[in-house]
PDB file of N, CA and C in Angstrom:
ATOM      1  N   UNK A   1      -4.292 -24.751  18.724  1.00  0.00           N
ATOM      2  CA  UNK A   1      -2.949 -24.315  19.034  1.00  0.00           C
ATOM      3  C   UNK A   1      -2.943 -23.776  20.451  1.00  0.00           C
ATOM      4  N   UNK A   2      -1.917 -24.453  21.193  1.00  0.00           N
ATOM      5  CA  UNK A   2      -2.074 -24.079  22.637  1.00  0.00           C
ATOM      6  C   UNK A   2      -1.267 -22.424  22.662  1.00  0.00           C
ATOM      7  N   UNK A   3      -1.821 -21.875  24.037  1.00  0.00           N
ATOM      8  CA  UNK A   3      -0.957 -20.394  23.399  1.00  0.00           C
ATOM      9  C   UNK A   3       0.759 -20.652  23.580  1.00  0.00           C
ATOM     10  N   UNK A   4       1.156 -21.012  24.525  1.00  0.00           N
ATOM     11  CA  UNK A   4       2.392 -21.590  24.305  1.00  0.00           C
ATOM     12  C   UNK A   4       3.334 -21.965  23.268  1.00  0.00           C
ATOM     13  N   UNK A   5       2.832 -22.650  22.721  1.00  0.00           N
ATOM     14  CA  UNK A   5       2.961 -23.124  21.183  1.00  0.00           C
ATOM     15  C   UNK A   5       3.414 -22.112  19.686  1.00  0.00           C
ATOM     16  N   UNK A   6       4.499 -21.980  19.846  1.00  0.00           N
ATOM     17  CA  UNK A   6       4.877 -21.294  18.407  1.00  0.00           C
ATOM     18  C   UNK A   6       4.030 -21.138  17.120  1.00  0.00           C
ATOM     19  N   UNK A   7       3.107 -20.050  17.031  1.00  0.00           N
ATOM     20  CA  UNK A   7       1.911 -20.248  15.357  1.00  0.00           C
ATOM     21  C   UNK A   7       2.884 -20.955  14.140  1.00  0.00           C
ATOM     22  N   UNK A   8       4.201 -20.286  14.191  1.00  0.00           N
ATOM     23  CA  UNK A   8       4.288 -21.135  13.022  1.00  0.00           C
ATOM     24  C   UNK A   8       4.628 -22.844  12.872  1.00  0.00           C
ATOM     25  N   UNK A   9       5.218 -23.063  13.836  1.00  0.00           N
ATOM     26  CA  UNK A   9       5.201 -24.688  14.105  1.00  0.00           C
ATOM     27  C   UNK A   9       4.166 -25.107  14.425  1.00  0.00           C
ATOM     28  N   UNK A  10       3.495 -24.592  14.900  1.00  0.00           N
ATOM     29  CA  UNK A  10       1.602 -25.351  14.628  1.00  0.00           C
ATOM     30  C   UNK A  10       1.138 -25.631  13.297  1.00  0.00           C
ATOM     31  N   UNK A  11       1.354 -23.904  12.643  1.00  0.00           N
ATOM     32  CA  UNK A  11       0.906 -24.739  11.048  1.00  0.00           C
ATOM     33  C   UNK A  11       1.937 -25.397  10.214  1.00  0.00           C
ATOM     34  N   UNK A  12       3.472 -25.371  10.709  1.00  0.00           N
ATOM     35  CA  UNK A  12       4.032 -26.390   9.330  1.00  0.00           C
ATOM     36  C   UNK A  12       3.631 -27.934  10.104  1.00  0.00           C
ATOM     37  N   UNK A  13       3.789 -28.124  11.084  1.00  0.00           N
ATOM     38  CA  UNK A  13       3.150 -29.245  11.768  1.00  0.00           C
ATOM     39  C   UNK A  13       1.872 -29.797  10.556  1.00  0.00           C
ATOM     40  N   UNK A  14       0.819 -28.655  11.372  1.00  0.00           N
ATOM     41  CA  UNK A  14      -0.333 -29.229  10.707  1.00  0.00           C
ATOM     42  C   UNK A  14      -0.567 -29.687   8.606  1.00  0.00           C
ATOM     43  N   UNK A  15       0.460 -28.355   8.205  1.00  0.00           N
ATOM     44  CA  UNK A  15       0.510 -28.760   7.112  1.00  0.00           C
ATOM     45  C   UNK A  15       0.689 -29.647   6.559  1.00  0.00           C
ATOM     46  N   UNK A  16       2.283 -30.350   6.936  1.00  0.00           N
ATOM     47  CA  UNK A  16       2.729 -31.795   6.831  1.00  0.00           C
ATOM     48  C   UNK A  16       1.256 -32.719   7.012  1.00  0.00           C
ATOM     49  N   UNK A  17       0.616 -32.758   8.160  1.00  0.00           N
ATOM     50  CA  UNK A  17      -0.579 -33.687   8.548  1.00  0.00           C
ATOM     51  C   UNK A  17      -1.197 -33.943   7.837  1.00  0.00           C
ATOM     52  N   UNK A  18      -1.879 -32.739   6.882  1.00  0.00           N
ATOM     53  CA  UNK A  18      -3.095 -32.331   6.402  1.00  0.00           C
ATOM     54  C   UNK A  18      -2.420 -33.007   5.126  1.00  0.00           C
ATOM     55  N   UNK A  19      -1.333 -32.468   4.680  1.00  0.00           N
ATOM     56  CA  UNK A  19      -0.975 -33.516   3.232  1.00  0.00           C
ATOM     57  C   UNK A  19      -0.547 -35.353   3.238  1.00  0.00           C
ATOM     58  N   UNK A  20      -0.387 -35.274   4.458  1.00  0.00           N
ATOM     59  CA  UNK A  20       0.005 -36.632   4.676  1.00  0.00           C
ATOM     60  C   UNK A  20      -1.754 -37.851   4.936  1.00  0.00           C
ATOM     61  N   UNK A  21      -2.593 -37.184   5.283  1.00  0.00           N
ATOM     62  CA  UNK A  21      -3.405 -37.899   6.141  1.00  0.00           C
ATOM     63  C   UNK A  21      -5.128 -37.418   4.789  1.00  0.00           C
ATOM     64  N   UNK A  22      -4.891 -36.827   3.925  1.00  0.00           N
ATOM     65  CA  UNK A  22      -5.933 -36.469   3.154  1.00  0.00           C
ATOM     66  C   UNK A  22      -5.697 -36.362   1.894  1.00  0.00           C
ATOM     67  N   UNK A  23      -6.412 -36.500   1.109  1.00  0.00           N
ATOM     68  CA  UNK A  23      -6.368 -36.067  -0.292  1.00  0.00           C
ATOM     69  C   UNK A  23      -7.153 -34.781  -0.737  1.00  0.00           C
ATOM     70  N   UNK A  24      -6.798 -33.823  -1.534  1.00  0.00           N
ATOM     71  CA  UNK A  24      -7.551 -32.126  -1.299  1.00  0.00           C
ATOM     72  C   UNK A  24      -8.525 -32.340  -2.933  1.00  0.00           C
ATOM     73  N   UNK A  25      -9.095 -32.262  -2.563  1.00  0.00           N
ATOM     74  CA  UNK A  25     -10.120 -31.209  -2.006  1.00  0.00           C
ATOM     75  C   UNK A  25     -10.423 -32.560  -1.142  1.00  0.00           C
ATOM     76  N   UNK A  26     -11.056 -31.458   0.096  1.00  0.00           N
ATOM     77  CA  UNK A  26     -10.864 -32.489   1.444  1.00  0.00           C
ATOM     78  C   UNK A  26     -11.934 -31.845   2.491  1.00  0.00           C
ATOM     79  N   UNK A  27     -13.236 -32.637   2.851  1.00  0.00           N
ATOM     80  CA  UNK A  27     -13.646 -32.191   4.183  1.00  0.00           C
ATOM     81  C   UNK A  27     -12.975 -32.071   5.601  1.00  0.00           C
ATOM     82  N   UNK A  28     -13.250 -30.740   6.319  1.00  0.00           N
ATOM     83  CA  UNK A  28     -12.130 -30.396   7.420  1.00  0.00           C
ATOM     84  C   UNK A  28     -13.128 -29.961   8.459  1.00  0.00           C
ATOM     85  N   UNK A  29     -12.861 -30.909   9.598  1.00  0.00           N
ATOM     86  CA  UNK A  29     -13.305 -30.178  11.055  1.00  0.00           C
ATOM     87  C   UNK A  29     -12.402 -29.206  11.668  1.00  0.00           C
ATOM     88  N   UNK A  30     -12.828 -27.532  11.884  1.00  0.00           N
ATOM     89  CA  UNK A  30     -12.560 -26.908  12.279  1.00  0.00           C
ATOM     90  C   UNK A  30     -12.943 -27.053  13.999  1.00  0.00           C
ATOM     91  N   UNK A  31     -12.175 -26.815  14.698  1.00  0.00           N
ATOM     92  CA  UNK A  31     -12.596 -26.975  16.117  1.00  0.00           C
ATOM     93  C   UNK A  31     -11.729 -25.230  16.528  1.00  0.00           C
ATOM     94  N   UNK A  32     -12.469 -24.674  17.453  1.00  0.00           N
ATOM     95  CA  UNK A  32     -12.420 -23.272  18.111  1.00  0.00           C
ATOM     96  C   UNK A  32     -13.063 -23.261  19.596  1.00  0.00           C
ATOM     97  N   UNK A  33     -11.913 -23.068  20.450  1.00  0.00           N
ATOM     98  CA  UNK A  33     -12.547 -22.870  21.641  1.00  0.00           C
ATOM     99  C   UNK A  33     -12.318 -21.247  22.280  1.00  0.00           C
ATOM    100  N   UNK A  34     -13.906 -20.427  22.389  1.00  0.00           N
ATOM    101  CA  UNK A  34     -13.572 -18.990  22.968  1.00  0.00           C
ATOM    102  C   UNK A  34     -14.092 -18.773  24.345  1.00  0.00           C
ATOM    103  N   UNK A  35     -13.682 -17.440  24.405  1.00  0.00           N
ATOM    104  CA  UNK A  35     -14.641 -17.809  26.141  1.00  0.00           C
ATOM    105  C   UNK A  35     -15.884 -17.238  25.231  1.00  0.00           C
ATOM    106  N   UNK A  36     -17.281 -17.717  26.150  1.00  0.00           N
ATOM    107  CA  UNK A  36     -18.661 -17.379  25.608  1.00  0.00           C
ATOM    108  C   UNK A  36     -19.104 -15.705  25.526  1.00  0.00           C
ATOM    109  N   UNK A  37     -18.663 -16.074  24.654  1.00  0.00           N
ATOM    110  CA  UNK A  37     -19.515 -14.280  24.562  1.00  0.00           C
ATOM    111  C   UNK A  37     -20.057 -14.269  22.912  1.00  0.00           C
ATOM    112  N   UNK A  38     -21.370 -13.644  22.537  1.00  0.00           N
ATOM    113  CA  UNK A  38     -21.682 -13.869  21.356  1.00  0.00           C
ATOM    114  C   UNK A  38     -21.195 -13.127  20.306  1.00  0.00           C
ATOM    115  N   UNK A  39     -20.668 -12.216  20.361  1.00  0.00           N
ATOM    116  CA  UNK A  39     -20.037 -11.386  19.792  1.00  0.00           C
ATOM    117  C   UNK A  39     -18.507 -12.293  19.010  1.00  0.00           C
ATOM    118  N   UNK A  40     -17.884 -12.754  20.173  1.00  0.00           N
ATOM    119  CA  UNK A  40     -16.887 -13.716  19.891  1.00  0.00           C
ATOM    120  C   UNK A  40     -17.304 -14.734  19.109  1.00  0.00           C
ATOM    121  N   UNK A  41     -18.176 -15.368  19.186  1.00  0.00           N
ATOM    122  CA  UNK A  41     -18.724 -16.611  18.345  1.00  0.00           C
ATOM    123  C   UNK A  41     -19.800 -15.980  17.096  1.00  0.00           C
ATOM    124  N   UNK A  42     -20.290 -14.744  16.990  1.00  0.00           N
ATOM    125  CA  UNK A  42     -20.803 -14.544  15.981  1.00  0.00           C
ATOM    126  C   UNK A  42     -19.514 -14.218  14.883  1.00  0.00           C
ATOM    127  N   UNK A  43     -18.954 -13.471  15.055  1.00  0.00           N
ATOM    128  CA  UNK A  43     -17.602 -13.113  14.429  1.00  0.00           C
ATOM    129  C   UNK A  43     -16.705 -14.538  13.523  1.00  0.00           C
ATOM    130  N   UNK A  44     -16.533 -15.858  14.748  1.00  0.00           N
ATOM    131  CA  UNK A  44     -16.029 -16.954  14.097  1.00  0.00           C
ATOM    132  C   UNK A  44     -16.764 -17.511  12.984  1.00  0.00           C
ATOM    133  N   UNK A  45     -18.375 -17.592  13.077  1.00  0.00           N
ATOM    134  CA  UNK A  45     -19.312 -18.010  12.478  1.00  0.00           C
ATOM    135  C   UNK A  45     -19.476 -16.997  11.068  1.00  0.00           C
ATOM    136  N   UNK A  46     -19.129 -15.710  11.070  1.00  0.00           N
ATOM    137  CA  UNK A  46     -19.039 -14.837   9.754  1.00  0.00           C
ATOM    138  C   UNK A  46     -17.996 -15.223   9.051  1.00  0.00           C
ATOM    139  N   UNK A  47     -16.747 -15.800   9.510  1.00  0.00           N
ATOM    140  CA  UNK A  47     -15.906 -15.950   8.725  1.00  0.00           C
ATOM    141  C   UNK A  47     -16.087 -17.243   8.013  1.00  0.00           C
ATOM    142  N   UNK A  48     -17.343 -17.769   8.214  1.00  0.00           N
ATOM    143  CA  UNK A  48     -17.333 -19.039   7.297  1.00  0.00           C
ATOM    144  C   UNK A  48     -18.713 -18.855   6.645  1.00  0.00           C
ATOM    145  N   UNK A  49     -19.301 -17.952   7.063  1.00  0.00           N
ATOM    146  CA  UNK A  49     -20.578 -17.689   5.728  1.00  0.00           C
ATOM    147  C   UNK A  49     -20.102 -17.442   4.547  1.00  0.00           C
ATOM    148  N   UNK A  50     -21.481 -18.063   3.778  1.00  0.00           N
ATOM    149  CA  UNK A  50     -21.536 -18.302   2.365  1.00  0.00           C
ATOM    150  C   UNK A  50     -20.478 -19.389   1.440  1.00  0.00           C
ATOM    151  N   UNK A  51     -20.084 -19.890   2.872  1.00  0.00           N
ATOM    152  CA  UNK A  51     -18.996 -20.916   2.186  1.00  0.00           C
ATOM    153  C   UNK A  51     -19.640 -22.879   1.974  1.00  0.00           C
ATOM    154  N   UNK A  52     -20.521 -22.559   2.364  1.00  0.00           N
ATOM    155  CA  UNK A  52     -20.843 -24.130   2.634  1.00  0.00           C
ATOM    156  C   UNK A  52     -21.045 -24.821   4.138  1.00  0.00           C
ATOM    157  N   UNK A  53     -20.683 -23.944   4.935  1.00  0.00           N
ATOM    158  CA  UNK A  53     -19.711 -24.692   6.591  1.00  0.00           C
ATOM    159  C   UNK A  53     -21.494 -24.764   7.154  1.00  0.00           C
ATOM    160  N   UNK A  54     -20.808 -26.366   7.836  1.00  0.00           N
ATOM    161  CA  UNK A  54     -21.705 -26.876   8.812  1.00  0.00           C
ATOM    162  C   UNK A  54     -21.139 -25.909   9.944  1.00  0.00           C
ATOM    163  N   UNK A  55     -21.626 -25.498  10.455  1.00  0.00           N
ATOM    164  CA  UNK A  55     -21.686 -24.791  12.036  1.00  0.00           C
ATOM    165  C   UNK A  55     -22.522 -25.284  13.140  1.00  0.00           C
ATOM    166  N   UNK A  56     -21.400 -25.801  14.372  1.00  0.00           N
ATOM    167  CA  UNK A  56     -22.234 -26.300  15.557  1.00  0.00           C
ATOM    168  C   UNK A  56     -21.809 -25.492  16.683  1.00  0.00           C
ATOM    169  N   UNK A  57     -22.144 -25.263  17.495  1.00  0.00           N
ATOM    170  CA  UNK A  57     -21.638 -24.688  18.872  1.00  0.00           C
ATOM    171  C   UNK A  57     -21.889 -25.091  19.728  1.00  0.00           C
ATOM    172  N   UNK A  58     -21.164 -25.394  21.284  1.00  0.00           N
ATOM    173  CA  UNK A  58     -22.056 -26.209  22.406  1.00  0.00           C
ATOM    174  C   UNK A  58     -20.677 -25.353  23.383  1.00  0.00           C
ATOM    175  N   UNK A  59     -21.500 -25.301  24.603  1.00  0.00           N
ATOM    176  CA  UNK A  59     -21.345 -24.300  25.976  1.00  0.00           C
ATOM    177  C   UNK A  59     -20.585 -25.218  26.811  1.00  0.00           C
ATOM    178  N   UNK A  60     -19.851 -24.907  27.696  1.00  0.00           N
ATOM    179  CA  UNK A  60     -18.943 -25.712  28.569  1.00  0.00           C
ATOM    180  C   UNK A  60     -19.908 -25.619  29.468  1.00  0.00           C
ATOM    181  N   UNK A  61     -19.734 -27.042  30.596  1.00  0.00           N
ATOM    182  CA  UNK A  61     -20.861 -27.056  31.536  1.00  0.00           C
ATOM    183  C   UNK A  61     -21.007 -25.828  32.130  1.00  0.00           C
ATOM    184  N   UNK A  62     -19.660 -24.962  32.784  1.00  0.00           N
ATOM    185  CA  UNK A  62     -19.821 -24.214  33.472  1.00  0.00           C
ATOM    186  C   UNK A  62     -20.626 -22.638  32.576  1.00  0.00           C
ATOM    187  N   UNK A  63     -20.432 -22.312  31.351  1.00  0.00           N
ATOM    188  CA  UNK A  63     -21.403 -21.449  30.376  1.00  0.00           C
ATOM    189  C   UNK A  63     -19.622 -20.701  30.087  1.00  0.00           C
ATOM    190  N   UNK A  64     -18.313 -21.048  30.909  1.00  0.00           N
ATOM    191  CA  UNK A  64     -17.422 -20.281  30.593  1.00  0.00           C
ATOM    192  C   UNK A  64     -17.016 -20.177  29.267  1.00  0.00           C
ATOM    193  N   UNK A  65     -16.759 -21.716  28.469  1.00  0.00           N
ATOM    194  CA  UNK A  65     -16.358 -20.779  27.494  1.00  0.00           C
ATOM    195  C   UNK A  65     -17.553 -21.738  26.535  1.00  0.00           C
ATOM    196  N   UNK A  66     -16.969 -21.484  25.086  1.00  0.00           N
ATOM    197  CA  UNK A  66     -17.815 -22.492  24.267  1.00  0.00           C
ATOM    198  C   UNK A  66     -17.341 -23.019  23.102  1.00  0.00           C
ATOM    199  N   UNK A  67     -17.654 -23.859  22.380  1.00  0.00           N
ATOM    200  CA  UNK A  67     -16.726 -24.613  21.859  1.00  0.00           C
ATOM    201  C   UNK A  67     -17.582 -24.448  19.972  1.00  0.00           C
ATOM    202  N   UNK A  68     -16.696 -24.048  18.941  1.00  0.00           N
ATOM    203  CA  UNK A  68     -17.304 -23.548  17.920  1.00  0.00           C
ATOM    204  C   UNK A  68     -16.287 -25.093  16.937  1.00  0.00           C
ATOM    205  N   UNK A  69     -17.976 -25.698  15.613  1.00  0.00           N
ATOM    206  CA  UNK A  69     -17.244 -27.052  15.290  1.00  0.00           C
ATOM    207  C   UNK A  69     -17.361 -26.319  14.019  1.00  0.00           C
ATOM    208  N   UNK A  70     -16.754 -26.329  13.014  1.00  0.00           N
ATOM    209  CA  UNK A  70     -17.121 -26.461  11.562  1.00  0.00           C
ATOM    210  C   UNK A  70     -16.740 -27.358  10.551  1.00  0.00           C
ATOM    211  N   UNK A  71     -17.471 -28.168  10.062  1.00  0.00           N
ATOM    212  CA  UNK A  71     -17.521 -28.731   9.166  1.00  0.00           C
ATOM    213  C   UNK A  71     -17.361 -28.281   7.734  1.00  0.00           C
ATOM    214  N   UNK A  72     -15.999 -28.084   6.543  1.00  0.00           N
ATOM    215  CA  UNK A  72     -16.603 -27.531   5.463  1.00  0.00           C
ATOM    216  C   UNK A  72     -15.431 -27.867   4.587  1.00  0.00           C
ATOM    217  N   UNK A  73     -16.112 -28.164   2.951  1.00  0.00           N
ATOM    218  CA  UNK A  73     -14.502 -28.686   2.272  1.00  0.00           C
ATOM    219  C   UNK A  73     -13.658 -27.862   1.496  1.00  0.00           C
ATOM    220  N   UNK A  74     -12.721 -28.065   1.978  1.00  0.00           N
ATOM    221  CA  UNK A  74     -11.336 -27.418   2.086  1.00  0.00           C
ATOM    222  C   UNK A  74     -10.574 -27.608   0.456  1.00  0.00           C
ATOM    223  N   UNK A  75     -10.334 -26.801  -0.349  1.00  0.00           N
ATOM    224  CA  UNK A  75      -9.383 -26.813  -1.462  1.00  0.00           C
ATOM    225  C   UNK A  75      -8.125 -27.277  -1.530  1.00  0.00           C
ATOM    226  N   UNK A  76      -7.401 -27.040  -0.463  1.00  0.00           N
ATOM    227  CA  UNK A  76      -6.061 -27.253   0.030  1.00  0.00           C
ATOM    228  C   UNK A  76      -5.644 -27.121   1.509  1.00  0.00           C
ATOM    229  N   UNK A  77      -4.693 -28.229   1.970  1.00  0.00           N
ATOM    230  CA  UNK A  77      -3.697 -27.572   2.814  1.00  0.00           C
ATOM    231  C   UNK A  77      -3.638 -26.211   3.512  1.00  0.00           C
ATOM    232  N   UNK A  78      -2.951 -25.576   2.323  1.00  0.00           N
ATOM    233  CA  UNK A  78      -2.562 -24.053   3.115  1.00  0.00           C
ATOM    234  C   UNK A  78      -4.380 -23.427   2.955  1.00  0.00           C
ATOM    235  N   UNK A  79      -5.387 -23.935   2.080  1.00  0.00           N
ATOM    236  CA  UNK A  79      -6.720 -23.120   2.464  1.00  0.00           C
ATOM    237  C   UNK A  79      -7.511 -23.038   3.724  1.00  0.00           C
ATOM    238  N   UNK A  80      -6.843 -24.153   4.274  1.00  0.00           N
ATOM    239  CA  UNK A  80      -6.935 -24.629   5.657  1.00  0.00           C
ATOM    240  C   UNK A  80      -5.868 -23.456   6.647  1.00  0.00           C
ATOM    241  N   UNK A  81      -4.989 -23.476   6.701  1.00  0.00           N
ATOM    242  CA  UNK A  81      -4.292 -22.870   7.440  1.00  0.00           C
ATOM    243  C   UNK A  81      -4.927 -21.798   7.176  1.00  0.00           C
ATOM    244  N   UNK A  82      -4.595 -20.822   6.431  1.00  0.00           N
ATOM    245  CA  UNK A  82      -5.283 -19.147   5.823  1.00  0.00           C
ATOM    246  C   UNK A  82      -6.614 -19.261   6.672  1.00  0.00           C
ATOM    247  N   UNK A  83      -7.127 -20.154   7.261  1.00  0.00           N
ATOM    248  CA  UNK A  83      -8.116 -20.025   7.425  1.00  0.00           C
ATOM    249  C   UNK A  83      -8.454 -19.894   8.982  1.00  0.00           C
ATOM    250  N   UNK A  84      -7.419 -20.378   9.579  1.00  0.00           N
ATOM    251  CA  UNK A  84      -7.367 -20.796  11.407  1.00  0.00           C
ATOM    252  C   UNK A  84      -6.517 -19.204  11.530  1.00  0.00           C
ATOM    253  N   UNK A  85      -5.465 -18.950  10.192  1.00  0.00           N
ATOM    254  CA  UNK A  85      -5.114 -17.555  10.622  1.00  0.00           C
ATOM    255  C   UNK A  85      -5.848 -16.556  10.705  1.00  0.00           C
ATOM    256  N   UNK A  86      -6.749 -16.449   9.694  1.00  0.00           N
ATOM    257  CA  UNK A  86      -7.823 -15.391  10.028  1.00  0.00           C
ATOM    258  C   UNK A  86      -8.736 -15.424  10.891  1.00  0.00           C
ATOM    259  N   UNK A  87      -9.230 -16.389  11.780  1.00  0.00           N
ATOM    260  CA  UNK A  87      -9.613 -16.728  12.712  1.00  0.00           C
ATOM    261  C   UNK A  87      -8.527 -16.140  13.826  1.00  0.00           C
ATOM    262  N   UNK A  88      -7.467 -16.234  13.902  1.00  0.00           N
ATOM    263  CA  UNK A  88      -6.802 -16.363  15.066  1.00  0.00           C
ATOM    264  C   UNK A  88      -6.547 -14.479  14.897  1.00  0.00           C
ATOM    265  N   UNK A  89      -6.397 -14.104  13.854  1.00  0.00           N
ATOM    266  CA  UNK A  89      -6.196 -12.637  13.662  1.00  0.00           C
ATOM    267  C   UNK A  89      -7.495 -11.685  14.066  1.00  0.00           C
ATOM    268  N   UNK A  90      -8.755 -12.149  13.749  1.00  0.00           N
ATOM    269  CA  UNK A  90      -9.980 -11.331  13.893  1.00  0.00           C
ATOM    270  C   UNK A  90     -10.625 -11.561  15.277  1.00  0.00           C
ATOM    271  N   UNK A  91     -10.176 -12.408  15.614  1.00  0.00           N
ATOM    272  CA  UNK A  91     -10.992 -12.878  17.372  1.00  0.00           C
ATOM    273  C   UNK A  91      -9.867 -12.938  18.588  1.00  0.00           C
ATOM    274  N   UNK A  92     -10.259 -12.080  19.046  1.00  0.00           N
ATOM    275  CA  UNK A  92      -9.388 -12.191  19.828  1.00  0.00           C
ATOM    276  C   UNK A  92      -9.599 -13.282  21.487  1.00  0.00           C
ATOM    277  N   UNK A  93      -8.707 -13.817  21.947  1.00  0.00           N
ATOM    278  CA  UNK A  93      -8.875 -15.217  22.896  1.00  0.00           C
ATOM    279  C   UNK A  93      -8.991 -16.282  22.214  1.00  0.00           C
ATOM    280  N   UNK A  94      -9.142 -16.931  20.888  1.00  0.00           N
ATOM    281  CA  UNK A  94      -9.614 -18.160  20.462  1.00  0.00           C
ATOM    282  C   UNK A  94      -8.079 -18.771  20.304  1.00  0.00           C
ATOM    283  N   UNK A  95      -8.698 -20.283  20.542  1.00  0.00           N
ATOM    284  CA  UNK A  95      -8.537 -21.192  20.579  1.00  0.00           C
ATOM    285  C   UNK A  95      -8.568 -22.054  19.964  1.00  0.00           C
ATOM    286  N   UNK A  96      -7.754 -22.421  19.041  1.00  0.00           N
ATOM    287  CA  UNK A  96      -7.790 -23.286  17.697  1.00  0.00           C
ATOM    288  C   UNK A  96      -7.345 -24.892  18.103  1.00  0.00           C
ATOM    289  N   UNK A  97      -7.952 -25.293  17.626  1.00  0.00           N
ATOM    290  CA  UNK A  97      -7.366 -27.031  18.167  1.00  0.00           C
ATOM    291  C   UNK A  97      -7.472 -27.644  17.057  1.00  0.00           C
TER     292      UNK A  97
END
């Protein structure tokens, strides 16, 4: 979600998508871009322990920011959304795409 971008028309957007383009229970790439700091990316990475989630991370050439992937399957739709919100609520700067 660009910051520009209205949160809630991002997720009825995405909602529509997510029901249109999958069947649930459903594997979901999470994509998160923060600036690098580990604190910031340890934090994104707690909110998906003990859940199953593939977790990848990789550094922008310049080390500015870094880019957080997760892989993990999703119950629903809105379990998906609930999920970029608490992300977007507990970290502050991220970048949801």
């Amino acid at each position: 979600m660009s910051k520009q971008q209205n949160p809630e028309e991002f997720y009825n957007k995405l909602r529509t998508q997510l029901f249109e383009t999958a069947s649930w229970p459903s594997e979901y790439l999470y994509k998160f871009i923060v600036p690098t700091d580990v604190e910031k990316i340890t934090k994104i990475e707690s909110l998906f322990n003990n859940v199953g989630a593939v977790i990848n991370t990789t550094e922008s050439k310049n080390g500015k920011y870094t880019s957080v992937s997760i892989n993990l399957l999703m119950k629903t739709p809105d379990a998906v959304i609930d999920k970029y919100k608490e992300v977007a609520e507990k970290v502050e700067g991220v970048i949801s795409l």
